[in-house]
N, C-alpha and C. Protein backbone atom coordinates (compact mmCIF):
# COMPACT_ATOMS: atom_id res chain seq x y z
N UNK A 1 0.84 -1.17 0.00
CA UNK A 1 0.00 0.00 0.00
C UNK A 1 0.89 1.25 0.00
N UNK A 2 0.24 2.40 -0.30
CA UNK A 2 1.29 3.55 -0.76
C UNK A 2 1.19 4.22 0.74
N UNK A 3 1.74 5.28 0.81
CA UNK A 3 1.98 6.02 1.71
C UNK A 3 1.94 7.19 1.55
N UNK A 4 0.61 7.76 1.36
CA UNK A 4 0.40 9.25 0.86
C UNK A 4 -0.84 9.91 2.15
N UNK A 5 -0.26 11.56 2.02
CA UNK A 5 -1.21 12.04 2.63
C UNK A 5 -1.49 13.59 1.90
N UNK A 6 -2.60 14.16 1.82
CA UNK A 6 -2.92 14.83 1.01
C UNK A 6 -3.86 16.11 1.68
N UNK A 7 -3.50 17.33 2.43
CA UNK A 7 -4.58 18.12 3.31
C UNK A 7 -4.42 19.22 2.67
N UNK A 8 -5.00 20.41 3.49
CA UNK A 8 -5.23 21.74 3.49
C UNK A 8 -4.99 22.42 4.50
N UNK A 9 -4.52 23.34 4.31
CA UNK A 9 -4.19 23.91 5.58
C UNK A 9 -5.69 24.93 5.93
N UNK A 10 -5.51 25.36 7.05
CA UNK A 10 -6.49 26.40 7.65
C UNK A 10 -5.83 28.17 7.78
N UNK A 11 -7.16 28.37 7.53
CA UNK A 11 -6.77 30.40 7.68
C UNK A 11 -5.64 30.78 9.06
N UNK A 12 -5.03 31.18 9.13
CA UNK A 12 -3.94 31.98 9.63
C UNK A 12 -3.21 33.34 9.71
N UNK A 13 -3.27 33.92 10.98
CA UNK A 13 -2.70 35.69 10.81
C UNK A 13 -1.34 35.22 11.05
N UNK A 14 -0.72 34.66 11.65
CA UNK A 14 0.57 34.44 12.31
C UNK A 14 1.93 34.21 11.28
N UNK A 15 1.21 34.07 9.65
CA UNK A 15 2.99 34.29 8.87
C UNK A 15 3.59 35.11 9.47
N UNK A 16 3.58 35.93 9.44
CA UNK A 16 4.79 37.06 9.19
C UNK A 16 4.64 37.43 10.79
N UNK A 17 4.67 36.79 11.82
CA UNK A 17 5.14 37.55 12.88
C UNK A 17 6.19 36.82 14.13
N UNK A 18 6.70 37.80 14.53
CA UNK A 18 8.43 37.15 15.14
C UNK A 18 9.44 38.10 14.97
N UNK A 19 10.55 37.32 14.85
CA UNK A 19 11.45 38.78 14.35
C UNK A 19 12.03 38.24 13.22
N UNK A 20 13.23 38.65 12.71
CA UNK A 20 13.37 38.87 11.32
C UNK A 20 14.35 37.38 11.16
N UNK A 21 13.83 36.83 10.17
CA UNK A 21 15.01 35.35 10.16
C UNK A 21 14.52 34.09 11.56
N UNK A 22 13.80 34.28 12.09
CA UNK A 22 13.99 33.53 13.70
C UNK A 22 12.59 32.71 13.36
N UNK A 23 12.68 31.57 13.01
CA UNK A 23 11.61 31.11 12.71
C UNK A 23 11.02 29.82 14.01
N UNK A 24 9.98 29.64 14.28
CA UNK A 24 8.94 29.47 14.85
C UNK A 24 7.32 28.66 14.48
N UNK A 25 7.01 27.65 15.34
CA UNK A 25 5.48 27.65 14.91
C UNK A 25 4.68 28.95 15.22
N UNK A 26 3.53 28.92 14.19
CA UNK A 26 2.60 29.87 14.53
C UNK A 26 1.43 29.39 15.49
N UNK A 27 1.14 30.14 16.02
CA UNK A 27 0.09 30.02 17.86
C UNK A 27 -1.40 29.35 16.52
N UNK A 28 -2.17 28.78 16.94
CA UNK A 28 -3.20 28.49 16.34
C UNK A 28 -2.88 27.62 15.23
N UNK A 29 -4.11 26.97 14.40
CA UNK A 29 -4.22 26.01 14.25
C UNK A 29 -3.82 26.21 12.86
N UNK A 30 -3.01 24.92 12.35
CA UNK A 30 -2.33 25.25 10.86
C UNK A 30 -3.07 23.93 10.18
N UNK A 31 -2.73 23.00 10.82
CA UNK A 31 -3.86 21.83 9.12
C UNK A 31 -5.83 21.81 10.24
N UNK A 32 -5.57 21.62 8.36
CA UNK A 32 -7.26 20.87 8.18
C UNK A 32 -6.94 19.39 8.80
N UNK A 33 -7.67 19.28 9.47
CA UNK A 33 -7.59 17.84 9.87
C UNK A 33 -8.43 16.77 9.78
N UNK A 34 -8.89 16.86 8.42
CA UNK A 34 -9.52 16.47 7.40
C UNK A 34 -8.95 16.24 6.43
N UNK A 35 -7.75 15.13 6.25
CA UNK A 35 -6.95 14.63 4.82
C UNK A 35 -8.19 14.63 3.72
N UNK A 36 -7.69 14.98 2.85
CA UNK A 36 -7.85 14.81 1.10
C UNK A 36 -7.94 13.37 0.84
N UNK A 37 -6.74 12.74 0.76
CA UNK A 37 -6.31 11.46 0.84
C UNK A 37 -5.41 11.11 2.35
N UNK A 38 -5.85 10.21 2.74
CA UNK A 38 -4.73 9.45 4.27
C UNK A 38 -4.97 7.96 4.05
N UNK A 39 -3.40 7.53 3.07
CA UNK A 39 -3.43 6.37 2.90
C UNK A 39 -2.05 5.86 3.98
N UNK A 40 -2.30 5.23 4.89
CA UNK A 40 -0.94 4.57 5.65
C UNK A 40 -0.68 4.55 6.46
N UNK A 41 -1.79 5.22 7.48
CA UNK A 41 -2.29 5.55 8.67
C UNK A 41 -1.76 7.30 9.37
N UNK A 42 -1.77 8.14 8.51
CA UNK A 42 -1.27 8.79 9.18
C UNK A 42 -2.07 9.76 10.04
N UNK A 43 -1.68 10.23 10.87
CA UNK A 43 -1.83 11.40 12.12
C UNK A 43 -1.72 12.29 12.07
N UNK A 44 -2.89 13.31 12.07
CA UNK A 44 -3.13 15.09 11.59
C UNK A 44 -3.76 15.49 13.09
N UNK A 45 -3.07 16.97 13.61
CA UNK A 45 -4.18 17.43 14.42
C UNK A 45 -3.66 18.51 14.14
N UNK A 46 -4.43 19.63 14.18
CA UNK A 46 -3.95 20.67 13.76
C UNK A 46 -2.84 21.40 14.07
N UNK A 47 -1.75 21.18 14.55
CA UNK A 47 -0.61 21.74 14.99
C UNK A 47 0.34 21.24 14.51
N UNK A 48 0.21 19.45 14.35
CA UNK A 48 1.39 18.88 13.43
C UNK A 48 0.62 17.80 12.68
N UNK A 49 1.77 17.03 11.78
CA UNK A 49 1.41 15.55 11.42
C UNK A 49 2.34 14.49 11.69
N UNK A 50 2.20 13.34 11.82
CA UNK A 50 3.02 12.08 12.76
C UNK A 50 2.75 11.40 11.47
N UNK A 51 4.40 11.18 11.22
CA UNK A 51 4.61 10.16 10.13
C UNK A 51 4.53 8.39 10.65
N UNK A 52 3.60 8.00 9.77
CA UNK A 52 3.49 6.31 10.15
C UNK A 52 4.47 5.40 9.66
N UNK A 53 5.34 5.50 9.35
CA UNK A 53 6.43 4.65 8.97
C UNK A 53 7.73 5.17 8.73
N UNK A 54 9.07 4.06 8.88
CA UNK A 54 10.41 4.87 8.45
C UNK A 54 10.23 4.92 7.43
N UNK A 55 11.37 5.67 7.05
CA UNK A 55 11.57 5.78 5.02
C UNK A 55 11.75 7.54 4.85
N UNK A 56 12.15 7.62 3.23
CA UNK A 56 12.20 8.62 2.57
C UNK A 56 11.30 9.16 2.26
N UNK A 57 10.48 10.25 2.48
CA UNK A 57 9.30 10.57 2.24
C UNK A 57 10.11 12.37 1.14
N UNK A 58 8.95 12.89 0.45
CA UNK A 58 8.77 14.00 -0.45
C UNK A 58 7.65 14.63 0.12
N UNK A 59 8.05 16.19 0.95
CA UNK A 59 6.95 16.73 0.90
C UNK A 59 6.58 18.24 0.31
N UNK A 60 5.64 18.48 -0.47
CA UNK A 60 5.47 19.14 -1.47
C UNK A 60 4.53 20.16 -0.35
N UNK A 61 4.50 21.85 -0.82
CA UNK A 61 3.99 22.39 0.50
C UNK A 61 3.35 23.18 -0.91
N UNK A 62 2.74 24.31 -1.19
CA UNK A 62 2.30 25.17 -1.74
C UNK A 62 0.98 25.71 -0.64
N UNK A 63 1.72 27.04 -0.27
CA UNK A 63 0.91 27.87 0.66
C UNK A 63 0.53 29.19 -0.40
N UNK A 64 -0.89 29.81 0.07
CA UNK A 64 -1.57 31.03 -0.71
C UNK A 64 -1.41 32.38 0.12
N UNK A 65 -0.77 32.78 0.06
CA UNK A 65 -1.01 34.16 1.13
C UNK A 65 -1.65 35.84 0.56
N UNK A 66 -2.34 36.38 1.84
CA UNK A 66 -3.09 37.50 1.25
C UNK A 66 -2.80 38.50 2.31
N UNK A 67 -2.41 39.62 2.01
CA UNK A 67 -2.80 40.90 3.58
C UNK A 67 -2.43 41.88 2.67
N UNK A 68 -1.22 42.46 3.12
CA UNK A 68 -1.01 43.68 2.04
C UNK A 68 -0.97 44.88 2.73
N UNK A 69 -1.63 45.02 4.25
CA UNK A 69 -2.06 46.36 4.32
C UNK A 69 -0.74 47.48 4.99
N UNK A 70 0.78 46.74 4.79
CA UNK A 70 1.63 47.55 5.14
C UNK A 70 2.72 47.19 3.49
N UNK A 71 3.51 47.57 3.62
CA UNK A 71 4.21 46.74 2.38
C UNK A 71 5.49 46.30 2.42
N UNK A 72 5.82 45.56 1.47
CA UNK A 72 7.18 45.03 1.56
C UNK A 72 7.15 43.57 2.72
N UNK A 73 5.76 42.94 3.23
CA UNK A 73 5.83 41.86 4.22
C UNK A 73 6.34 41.06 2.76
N UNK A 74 7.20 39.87 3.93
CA UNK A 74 7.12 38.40 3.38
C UNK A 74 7.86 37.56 4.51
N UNK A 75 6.63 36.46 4.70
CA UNK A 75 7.14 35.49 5.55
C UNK A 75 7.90 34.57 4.75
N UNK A 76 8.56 33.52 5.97
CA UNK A 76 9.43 32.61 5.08
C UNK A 76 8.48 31.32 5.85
N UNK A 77 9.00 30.18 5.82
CA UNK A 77 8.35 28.67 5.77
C UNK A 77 9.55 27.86 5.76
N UNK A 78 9.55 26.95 7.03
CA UNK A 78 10.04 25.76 6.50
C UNK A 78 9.84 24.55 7.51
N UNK A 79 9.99 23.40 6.60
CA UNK A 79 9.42 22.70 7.91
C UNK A 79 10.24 22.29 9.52
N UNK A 80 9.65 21.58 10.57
CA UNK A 80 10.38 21.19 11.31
C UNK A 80 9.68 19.57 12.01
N UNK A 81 11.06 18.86 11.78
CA UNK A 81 10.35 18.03 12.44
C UNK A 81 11.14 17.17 13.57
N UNK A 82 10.13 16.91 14.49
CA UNK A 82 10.64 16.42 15.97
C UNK A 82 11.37 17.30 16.29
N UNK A 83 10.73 18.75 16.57
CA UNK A 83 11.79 20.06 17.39
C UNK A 83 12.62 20.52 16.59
N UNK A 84 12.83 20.22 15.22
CA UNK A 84 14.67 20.53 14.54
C UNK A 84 14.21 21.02 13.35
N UNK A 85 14.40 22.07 12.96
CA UNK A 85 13.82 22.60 11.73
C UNK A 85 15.06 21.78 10.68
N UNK A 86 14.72 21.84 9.86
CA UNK A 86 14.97 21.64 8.95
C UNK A 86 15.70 22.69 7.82
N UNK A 87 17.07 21.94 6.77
CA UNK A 87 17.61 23.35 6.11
C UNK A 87 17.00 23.84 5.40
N UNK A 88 15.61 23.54 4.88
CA UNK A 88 15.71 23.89 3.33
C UNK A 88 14.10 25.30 4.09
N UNK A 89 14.60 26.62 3.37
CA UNK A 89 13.69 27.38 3.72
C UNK A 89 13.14 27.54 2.47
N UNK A 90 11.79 28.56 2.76
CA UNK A 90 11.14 29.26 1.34
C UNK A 90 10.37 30.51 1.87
N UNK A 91 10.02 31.46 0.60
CA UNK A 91 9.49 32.80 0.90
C UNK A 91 9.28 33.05 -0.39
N UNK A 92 8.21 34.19 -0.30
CA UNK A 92 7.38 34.32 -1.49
C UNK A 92 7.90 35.55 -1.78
N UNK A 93 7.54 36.58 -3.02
CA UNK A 93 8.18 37.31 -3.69
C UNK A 93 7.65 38.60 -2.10
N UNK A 94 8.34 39.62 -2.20
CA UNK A 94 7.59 40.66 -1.73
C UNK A 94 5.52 40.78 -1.40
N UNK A 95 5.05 40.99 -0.70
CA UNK A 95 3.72 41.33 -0.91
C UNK A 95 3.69 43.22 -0.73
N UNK A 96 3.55 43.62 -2.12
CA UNK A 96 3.83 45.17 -2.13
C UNK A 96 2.66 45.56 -1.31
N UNK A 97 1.49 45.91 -1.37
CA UNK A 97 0.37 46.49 -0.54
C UNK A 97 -1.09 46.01 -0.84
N UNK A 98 -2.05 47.16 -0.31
CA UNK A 98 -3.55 46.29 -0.83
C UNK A 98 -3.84 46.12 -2.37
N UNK A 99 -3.02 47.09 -2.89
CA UNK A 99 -3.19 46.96 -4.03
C UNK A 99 -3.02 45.07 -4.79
N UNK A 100 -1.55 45.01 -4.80
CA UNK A 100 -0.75 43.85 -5.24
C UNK A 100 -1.05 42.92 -3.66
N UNK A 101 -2.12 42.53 -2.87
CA UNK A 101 -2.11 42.11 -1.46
C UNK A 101 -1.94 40.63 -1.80
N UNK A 102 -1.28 39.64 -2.74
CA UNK A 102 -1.51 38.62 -2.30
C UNK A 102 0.36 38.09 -2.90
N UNK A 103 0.42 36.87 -2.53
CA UNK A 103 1.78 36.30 -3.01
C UNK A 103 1.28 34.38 -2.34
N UNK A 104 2.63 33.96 -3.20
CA UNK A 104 2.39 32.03 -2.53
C UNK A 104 3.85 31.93 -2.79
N UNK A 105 4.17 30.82 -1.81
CA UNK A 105 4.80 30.00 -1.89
C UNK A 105 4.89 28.51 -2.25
N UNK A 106 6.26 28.02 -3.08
CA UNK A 106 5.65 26.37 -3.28
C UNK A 106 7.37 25.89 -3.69
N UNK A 107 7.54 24.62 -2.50
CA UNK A 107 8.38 24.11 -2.66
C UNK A 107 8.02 22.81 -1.93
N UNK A 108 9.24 22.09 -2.31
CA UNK A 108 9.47 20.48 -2.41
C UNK A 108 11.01 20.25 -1.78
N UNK A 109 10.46 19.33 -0.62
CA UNK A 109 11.84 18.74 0.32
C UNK A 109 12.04 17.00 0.50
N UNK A 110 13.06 17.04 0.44
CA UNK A 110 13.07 15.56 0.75
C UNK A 110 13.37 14.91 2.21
N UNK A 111 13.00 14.17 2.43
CA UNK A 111 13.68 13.87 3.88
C UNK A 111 13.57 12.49 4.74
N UNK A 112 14.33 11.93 5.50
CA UNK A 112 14.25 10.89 5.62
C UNK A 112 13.88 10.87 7.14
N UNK A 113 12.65 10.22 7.69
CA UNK A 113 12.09 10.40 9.01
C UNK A 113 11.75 8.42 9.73
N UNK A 114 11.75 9.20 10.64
CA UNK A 114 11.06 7.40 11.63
C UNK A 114 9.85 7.83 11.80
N UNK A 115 9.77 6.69 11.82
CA UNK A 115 7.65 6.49 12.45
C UNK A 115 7.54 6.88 12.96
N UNK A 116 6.20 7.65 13.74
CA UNK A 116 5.99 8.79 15.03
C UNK A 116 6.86 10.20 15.17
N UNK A 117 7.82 10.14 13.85
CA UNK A 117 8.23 11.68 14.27
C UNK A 117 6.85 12.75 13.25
N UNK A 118 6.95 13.76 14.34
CA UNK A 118 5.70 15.18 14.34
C UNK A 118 6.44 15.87 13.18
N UNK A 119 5.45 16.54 13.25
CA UNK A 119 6.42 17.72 11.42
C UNK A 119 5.43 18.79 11.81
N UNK A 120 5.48 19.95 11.61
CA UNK A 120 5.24 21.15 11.35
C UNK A 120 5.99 22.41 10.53
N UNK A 121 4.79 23.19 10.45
CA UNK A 121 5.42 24.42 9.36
C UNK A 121 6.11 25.47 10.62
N UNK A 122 7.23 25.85 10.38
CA UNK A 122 7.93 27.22 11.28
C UNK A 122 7.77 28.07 10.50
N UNK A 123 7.63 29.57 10.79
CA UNK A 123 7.28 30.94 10.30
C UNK A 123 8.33 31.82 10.73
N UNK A 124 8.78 32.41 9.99
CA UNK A 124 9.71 33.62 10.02
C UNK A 124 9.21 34.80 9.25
N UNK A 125 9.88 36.13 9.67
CA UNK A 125 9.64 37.26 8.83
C UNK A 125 11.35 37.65 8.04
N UNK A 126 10.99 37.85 7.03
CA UNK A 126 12.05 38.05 5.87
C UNK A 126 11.38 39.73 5.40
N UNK A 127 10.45 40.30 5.61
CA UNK A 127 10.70 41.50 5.11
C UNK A 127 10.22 42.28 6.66
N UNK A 128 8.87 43.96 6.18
CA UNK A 128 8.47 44.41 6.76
C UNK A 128 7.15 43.47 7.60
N UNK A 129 6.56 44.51 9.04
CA UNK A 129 6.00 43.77 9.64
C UNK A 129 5.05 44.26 9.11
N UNK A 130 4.33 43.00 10.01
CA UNK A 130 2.51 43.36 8.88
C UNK A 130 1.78 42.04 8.76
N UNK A 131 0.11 41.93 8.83
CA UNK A 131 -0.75 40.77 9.15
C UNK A 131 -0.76 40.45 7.70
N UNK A 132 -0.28 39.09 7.64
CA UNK A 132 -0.50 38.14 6.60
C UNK A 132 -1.03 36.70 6.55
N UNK A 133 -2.19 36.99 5.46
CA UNK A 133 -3.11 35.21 6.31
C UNK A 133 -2.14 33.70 5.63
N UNK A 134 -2.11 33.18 5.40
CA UNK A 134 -2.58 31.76 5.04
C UNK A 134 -4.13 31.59 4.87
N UNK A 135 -3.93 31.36 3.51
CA UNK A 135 -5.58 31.03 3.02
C UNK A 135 -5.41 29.45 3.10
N UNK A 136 -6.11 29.02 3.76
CA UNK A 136 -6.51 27.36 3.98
C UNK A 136 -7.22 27.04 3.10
N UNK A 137 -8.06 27.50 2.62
CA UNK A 137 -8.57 26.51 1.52
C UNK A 137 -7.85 26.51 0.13
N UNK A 138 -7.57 27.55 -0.30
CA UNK A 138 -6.03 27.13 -1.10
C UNK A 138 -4.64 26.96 -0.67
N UNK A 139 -4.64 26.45 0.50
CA UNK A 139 -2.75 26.44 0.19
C UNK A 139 -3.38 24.87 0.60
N UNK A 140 -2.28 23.84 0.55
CA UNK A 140 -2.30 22.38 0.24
C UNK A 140 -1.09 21.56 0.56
N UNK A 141 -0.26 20.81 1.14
CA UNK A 141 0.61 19.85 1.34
C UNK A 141 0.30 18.38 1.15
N UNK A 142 1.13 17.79 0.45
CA UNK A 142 0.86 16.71 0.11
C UNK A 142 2.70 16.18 0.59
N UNK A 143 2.24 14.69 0.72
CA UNK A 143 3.22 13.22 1.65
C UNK A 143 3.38 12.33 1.25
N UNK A 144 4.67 12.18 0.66
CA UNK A 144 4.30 10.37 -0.04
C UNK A 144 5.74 10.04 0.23
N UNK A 145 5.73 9.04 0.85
CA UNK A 145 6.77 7.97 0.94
C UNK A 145 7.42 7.22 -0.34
N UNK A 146 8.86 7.63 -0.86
CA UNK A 146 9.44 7.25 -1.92
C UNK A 146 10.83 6.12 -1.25
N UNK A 147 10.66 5.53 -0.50
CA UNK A 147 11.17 4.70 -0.21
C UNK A 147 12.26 4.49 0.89
């Protein structure tokens, strides 16, 4: 059987806040905890997800973001799992103002985990401060175990 998991994340103010580079979970709730697809038993609650098996897994993130109302925000993203972030970061172009208010991010990591380790998204600020959501019903992560 494969080993895929397939969600959505939920609405969020907390990108962009912290200080600059110092990344962090955000306070409140980040997945839908309601998989798309959950083939392999895996474990969602809204704060993290618990991988069900060892192995090499691929996880593909594409987040939607919207605010705008100061300019020059951009959060960064990356994951962490079991306490230890992880190297690989990402950040979306500038979000200039209400005008231009929206930007996304979308990248792909590889990584090799044990069964029962937690994963979550950490948040940093890379530009100016300023409320930026996570749109949950479009941004999306998907999990599949490549061996």
């Amino acid at each position: 059987m494969s080993v895929i998991l397939t969600l959505r994340t939920v609405n969020n103010t907390g990108t962009n806040s912290g200080s600059y580079d110092n990344f962090n979970p955000i306070n409140g709730s980040i997945f839908n905890t309601t998989p798309i697809v959950n083939q392999g038993g895996w474990t969602v609650n809204n704060t993290s997800i618990v991988f069900p098996e060892d192995g090499y897994y691929c996880l593909m993130t594409s987040i939607y973001l919207t605010g705008g109302g100061s300019t020059r925000e951009a959060p960064a993203v990356r994951w962490r799992f079991g306490g230890v972030d992880d190297n690989v970061k990402a950040g979306p172009t500038y979000i200039r103002d209400t005008q231009q208010g929206q930007s996304s991010i979308q990248f792909t990591t590889f990584k090799q985990v044990t069964a029962s380790t937690s994963a979550t998204l950490a948040w940093a600020r890379w530009g100016n401060t300023g409320t930026i959501t996570m749109q949950g019903g479009q941004s999306m992560i998907s999990i599949w175990k490549v061996g």
